[in-house]
C-alpha atoms as a PDB file:
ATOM      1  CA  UNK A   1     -21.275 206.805-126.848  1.00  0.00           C
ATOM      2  CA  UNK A   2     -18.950 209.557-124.882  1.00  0.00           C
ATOM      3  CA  UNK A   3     -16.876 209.328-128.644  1.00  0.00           C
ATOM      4  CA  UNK A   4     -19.744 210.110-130.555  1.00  0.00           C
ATOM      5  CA  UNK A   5     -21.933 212.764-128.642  1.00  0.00           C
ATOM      6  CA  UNK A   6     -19.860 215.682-129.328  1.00  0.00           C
ATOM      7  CA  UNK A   7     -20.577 215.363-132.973  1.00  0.00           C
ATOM      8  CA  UNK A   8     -24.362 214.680-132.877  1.00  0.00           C
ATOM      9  CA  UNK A   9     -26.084 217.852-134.299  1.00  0.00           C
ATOM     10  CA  UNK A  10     -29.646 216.791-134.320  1.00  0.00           C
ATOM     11  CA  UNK A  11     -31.456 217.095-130.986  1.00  0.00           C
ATOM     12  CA  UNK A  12     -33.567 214.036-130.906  1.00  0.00           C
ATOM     13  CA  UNK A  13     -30.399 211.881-131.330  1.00  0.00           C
ATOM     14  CA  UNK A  14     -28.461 214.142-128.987  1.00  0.00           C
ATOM     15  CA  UNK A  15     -31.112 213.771-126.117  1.00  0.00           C
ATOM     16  CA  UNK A  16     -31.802 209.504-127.559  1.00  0.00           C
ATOM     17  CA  UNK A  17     -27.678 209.584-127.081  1.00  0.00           C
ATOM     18  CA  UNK A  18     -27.713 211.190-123.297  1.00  0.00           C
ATOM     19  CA  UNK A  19     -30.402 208.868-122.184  1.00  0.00           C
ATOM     20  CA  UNK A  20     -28.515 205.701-123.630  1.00  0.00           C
ATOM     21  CA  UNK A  21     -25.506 206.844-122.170  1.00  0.00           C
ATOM     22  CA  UNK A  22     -27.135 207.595-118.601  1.00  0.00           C
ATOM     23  CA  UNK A  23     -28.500 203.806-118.862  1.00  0.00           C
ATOM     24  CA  UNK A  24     -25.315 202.312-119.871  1.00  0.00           C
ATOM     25  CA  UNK A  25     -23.793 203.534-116.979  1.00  0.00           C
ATOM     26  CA  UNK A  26     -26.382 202.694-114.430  1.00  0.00           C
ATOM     27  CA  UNK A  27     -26.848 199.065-115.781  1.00  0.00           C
ATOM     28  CA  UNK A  28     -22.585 198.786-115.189  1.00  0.00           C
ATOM     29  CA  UNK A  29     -23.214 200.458-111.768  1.00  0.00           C
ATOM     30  CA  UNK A  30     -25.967 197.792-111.544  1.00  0.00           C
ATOM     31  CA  UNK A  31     -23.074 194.547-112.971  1.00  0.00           C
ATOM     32  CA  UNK A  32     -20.429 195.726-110.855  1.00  0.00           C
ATOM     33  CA  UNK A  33     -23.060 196.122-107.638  1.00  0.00           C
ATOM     34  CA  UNK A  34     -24.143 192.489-108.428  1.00  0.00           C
ATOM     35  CA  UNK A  35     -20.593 191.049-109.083  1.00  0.00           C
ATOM     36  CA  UNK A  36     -19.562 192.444-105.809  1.00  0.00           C
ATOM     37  CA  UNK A  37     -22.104 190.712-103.945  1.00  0.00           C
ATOM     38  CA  UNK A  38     -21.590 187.416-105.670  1.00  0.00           C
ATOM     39  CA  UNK A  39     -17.830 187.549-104.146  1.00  0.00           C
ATOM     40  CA  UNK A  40     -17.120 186.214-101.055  1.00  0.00           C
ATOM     41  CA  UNK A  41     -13.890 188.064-101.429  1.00  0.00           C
ATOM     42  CA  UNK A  42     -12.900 191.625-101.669  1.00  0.00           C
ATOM     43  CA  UNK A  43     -13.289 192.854-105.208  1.00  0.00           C
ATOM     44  CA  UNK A  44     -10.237 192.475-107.722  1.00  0.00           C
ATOM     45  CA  UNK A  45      -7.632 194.980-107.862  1.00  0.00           C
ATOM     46  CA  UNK A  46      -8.729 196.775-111.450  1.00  0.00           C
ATOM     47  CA  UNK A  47      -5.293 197.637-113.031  1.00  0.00           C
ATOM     48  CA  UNK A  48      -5.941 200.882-115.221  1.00  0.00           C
ATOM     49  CA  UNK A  49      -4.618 201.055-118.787  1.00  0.00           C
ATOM     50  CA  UNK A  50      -5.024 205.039-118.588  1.00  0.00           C
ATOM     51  CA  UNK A  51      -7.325 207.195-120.527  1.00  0.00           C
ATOM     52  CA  UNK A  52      -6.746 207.954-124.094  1.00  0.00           C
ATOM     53  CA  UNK A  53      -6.789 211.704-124.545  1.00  0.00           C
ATOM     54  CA  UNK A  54     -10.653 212.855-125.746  1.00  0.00           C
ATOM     55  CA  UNK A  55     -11.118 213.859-129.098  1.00  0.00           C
ATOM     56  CA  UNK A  56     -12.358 217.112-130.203  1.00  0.00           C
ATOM     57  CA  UNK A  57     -15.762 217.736-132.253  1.00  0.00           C
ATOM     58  CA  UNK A  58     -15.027 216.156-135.875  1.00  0.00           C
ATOM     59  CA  UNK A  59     -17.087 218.131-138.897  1.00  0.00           C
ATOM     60  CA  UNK A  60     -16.688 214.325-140.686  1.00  0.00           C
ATOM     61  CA  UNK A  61     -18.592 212.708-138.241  1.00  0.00           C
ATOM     62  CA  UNK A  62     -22.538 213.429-138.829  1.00  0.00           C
ATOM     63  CA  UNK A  63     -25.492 212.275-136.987  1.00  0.00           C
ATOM     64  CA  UNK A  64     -26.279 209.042-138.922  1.00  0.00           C
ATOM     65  CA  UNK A  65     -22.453 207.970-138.413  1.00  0.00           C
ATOM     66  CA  UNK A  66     -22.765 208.395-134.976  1.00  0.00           C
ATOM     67  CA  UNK A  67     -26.249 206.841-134.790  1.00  0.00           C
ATOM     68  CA  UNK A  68     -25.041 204.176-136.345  1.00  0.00           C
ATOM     69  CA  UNK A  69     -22.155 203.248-134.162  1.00  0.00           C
ATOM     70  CA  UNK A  70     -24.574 203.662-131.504  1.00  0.00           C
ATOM     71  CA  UNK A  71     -26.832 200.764-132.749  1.00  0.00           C
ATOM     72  CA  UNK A  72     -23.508 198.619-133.494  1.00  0.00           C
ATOM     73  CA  UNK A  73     -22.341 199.208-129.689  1.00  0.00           C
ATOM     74  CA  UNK A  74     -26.117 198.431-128.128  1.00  0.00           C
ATOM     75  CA  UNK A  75     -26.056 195.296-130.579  1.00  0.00           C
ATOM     76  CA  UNK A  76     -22.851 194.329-129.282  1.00  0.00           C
ATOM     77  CA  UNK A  77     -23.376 195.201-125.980  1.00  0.00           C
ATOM     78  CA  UNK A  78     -26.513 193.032-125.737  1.00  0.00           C
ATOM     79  CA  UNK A  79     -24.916 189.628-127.720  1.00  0.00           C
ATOM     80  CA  UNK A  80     -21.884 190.144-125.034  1.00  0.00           C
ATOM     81  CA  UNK A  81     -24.422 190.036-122.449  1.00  0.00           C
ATOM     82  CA  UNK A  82     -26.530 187.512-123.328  1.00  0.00           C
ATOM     83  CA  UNK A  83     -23.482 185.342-123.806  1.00  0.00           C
ATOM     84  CA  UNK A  84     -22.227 186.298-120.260  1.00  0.00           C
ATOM     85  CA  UNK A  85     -25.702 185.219-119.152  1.00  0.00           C
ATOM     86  CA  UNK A  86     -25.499 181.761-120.144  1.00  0.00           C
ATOM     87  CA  UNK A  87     -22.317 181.387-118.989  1.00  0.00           C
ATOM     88  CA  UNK A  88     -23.174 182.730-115.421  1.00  0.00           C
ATOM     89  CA  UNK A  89     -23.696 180.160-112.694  1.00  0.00           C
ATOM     90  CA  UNK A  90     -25.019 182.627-110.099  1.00  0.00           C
ATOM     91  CA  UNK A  91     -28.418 183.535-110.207  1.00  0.00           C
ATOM     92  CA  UNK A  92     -28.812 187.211-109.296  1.00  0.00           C
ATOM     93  CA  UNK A  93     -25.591 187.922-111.769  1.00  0.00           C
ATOM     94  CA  UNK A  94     -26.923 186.073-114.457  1.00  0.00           C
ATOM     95  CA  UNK A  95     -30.985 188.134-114.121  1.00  0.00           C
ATOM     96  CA  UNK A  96     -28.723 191.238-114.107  1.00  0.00           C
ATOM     97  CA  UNK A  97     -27.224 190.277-117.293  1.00  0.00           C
ATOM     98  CA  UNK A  98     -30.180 189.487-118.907  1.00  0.00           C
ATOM     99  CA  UNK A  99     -31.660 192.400-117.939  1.00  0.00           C
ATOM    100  CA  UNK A 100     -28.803 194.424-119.270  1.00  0.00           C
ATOM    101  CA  UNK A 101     -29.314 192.698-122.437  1.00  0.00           C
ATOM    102  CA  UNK A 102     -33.101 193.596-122.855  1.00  0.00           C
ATOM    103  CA  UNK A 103     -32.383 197.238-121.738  1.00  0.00           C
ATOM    104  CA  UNK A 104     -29.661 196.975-124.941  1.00  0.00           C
ATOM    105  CA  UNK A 105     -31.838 195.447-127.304  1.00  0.00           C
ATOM    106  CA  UNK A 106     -34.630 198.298-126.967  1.00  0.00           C
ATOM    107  CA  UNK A 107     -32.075 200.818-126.934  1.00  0.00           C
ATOM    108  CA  UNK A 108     -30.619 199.426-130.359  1.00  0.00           C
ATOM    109  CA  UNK A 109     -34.564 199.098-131.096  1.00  0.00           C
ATOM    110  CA  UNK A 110     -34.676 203.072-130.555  1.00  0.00           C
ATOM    111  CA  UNK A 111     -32.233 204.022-132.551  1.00  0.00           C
ATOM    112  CA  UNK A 112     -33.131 201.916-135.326  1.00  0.00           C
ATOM    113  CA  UNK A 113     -36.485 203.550-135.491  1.00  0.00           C
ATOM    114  CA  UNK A 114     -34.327 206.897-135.399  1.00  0.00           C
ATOM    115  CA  UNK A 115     -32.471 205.896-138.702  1.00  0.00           C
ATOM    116  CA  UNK A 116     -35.695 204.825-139.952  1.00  0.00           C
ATOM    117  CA  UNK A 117     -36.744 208.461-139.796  1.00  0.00           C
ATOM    118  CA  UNK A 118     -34.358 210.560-139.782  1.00  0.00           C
ATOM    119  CA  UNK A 119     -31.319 209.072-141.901  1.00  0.00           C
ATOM    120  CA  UNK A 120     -31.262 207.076-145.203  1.00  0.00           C
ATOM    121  CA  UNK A 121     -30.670 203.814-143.542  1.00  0.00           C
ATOM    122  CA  UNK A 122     -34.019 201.921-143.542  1.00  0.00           C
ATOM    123  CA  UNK A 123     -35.011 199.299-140.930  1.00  0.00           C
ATOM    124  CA  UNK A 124     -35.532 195.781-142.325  1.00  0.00           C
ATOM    125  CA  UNK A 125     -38.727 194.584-142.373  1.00  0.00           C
ATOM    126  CA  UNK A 126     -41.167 191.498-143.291  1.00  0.00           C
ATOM    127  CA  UNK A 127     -43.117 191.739-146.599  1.00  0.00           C
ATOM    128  CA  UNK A 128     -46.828 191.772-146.000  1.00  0.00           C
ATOM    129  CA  UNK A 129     -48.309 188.560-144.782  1.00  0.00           C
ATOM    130  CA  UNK A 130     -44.318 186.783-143.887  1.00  0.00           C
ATOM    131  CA  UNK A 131     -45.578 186.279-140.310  1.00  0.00           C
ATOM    132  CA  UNK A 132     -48.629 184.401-141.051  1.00  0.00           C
ATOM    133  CA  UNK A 133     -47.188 182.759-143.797  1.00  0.00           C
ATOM    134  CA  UNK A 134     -44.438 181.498-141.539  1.00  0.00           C
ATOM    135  CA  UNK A 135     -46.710 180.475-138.478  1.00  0.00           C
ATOM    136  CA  UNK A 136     -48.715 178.264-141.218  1.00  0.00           C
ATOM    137  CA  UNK A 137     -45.345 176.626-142.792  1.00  0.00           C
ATOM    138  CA  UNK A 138     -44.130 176.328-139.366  1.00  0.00           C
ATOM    139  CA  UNK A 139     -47.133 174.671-137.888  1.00  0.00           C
ATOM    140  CA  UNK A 140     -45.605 170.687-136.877  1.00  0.00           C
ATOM    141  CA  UNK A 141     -48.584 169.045-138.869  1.00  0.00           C
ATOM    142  CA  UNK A 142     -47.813 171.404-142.176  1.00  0.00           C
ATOM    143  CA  UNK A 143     -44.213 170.424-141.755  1.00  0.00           C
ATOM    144  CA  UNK A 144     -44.680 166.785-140.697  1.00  0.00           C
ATOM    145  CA  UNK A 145     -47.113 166.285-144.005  1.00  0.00           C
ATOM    146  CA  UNK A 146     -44.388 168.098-146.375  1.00  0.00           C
ATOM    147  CA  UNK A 147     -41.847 165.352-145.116  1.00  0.00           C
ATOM    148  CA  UNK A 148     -44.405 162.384-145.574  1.00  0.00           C
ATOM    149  CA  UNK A 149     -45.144 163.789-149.045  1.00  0.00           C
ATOM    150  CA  UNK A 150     -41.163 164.071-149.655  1.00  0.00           C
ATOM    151  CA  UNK A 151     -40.260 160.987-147.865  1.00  0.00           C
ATOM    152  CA  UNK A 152     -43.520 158.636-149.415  1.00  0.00           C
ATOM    153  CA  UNK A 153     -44.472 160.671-152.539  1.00  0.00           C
ATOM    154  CA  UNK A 154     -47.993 161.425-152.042  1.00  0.00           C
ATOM    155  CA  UNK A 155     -50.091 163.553-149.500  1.00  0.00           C
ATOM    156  CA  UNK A 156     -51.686 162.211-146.340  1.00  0.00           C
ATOM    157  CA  UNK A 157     -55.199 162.924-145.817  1.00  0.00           C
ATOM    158  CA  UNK A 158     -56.746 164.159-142.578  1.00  0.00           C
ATOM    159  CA  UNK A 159     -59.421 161.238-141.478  1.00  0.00           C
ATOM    160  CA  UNK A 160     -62.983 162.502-141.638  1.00  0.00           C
END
């Protein structure tokens, strides 16, 4: 997010892009808090790889690039942590994970509905009448007469 901010012109993204960023760092404050109590040990040494140099405002760059990679890194973000999640064998890590994941997911959620508007990236969305269509298909006694009709050739009748 730091990588892209510089080149956001548009305010709305600039202040949607400060606010993500601010929350991203409190939910890793919030992960590293919870990982520290989980140890019984002192935390791990962290070795650090140094800091690439930061790069300077880019005229290339416009505000639905950098929207864009901020939907891709909430997106991300939130798959890595709900993988973590299910992986996590301690309770109060594994809530704090999940919760990061939510907090990701409405964030991406956000700045989808910003492309909506604002860019020419539109977000996908159902035809008219695909939810209740699928909730009727779905629904185990549509489904389980589809298969008798497949399976025996003819329909079953509902007794009267």
């Amino acid at each position: 997010m730091k990588l892209y901010r510089p080149h956001i012109r548009d305010r709305q993204l600039a202040q949607i892009a400060d606010r993500q960023l601010q929350l991203a760092m409190e939910g890793y404050d919030r992960c590293v808090r919870a990982v520290q109590e989980a140890a019984a040990q002192a935390p791990p040494k962290a070795d650090d790889p140094g800091h690439p140099a930061p790069l300077g405002p880019d005229d290339r760059i416009t505000d639905a690039d950098a929207a864009v990679a901020l939907l891709n890194l909430h997106k991300t973000s939130a798959a890595m942590k709900f993988m973590a999640a299910l992986d996590c064998s301690q309770p109060q890590l594994r809530d704090t994970l999940l919760q990061g994941a939510l907090h990701c997911a409405e964030q991406a959620f956000e700045t989808s509905r910003y492309l909506n508007r604002n860019a020419d990236r539109q977000m996908p969305a159902m035809k008219e009448g695909t939810p209740e269509h699928l909730s009727g298909e779905m629904n185990p006694m549509n489904l389980w007469r589809q298969n008798a009709i497949a399976f025996h050739g003819h329909s079953i009748r509902k007794r009267e």
